[in-house]
N, C-alpha and C. Protein backbone atom coordinates (compact mmCIF):
# COMPACT_ATOMS: atom_id res chain seq x y z
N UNK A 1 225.83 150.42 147.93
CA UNK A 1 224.89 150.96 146.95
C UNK A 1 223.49 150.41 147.26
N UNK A 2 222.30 150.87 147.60
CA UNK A 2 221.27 151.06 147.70
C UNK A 2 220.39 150.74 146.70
N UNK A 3 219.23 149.68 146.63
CA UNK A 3 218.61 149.22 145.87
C UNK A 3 217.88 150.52 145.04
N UNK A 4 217.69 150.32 143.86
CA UNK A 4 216.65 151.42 143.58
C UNK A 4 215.19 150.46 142.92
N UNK A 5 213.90 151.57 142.82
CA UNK A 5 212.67 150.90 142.46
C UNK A 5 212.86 150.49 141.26
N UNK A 6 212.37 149.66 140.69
CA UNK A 6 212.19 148.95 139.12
C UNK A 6 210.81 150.02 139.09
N UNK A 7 211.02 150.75 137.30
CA UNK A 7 209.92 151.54 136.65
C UNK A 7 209.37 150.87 135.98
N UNK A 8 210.03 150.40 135.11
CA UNK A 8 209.77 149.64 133.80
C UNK A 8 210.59 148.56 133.07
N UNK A 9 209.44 147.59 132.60
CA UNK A 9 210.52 146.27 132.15
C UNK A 9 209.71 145.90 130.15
N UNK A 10 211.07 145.92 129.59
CA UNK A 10 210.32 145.33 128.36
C UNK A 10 211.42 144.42 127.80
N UNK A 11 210.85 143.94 127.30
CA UNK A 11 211.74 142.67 126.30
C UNK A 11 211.17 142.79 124.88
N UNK A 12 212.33 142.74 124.30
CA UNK A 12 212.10 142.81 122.76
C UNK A 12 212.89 141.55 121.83
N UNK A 13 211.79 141.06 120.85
CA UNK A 13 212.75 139.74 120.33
C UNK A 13 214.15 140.77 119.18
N UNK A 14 215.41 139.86 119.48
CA UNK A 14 216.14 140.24 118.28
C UNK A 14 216.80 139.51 117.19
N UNK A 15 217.03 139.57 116.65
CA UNK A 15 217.99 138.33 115.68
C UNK A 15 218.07 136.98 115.97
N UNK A 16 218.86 137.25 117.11
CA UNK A 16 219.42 135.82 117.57
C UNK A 16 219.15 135.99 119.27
N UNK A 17 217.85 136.24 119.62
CA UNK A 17 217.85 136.40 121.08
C UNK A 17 216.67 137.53 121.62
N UNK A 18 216.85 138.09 122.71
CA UNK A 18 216.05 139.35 123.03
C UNK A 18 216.83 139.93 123.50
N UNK A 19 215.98 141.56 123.60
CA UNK A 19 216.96 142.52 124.34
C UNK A 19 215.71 143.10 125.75
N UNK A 20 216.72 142.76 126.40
CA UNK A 20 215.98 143.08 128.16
C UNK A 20 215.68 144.49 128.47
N UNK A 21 215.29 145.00 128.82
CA UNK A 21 215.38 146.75 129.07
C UNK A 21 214.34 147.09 129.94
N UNK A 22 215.63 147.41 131.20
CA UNK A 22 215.06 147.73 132.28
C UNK A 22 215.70 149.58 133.42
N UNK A 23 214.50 149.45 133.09
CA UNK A 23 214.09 151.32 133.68
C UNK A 23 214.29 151.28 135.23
N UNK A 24 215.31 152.18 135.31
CA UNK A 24 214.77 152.41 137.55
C UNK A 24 214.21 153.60 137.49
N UNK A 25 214.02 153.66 138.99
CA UNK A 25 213.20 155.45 139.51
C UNK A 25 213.80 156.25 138.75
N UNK A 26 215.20 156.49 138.39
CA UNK A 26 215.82 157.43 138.38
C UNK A 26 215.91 157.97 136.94
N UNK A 27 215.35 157.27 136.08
CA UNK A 27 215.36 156.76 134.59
C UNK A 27 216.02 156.33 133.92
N UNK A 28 217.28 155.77 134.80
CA UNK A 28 218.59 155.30 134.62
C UNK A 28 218.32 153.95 133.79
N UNK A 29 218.65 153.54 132.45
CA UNK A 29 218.27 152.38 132.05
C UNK A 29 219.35 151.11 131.30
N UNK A 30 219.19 149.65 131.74
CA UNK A 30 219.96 149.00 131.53
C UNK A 30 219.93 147.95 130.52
N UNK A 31 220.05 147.57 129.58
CA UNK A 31 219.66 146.68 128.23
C UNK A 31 220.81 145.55 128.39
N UNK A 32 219.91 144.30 128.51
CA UNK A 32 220.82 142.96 128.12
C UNK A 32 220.35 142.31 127.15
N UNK A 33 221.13 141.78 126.25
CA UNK A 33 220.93 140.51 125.96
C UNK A 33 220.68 139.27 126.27
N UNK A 34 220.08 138.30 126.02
CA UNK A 34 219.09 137.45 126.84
C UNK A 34 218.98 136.21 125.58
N UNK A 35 219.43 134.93 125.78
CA UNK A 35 218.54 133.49 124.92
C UNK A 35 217.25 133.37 125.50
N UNK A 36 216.39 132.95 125.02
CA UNK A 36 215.33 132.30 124.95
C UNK A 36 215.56 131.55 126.30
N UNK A 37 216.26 130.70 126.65
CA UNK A 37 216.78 129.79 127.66
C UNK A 37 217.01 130.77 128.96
N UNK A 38 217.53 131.50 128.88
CA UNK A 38 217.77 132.96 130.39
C UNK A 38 216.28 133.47 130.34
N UNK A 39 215.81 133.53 129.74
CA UNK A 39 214.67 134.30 129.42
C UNK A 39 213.76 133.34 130.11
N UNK A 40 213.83 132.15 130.06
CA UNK A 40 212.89 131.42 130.34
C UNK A 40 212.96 130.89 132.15
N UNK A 41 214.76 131.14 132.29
CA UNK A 41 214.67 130.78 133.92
C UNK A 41 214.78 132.09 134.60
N UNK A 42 214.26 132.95 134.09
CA UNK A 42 214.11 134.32 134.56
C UNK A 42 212.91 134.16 135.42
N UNK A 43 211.85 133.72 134.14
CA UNK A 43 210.38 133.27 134.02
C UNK A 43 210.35 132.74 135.33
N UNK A 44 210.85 131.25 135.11
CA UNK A 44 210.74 130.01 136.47
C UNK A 44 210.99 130.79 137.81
N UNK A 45 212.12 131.25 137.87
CA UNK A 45 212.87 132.16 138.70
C UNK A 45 211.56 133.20 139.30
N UNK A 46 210.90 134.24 138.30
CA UNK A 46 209.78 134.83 139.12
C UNK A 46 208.54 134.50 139.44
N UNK A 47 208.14 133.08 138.60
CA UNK A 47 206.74 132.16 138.65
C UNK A 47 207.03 131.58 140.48
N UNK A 48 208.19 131.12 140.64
CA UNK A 48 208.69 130.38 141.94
C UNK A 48 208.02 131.31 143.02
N UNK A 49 209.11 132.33 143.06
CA UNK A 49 208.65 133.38 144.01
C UNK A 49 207.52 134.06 144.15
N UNK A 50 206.74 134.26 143.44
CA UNK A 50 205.45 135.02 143.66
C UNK A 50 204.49 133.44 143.93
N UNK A 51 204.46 132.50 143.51
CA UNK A 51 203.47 131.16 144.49
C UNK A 51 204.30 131.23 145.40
N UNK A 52 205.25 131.12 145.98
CA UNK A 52 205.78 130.98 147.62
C UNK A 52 205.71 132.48 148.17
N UNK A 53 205.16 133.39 147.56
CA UNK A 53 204.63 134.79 148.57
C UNK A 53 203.24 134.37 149.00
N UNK A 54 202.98 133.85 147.23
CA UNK A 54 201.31 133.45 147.87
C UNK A 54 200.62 132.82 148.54
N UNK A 55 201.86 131.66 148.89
CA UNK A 55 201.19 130.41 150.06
C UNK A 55 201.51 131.18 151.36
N UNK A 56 202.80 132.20 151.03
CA UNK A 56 202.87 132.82 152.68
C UNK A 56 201.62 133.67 152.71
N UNK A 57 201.31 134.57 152.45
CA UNK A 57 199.85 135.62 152.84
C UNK A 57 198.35 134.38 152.54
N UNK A 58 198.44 133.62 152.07
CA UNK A 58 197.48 133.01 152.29
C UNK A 58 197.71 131.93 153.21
N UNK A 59 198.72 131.23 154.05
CA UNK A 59 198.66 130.29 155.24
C UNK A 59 198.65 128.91 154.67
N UNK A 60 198.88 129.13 152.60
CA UNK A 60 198.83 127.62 152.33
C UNK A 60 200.33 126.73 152.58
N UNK A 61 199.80 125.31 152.84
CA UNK A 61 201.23 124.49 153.02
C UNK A 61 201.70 124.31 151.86
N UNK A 62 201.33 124.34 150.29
CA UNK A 62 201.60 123.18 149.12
C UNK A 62 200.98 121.80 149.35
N UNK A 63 200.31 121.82 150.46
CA UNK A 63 199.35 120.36 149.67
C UNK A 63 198.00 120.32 150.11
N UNK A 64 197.38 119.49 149.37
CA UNK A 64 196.01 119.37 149.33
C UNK A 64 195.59 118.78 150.52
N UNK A 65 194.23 119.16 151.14
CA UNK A 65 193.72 118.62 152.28
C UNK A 65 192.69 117.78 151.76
N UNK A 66 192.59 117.40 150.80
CA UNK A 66 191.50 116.14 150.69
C UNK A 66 191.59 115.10 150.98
């Protein structure tokens, strides 16, 4: 099975948690439930990866040259 594009992403708070809801190309859409705690190493999880894209296209090591 073949990746498809991500359309759309929303999170909504609920009761006891959030609800995830996520759209592909196709408009095919998938809703989870989510703690605060998943929610948050989701976060870490995509904060990580987008600074380690950014040190790759920019040539940085992670440390300071001073």
């Amino acid at each position: 099975m073949a990746a498809k594009a991500l359309a759309s992403l929303a999170i909504s708070p609920t009761g006891d948690g959030y609800l995830l809801m996520i759209e592909d190309e196709d408009g095919e859409t998938i809703e989870l439930t989510t703690t605060f705690e998943q929610l948050d190493l989701i976060a870490e999880a995509v904060d990580q990866q987008l600074n380690s894209d950014e040190e790759d296209v920019l040539g940085v090591d992670g440390e300071d040259d001073e």
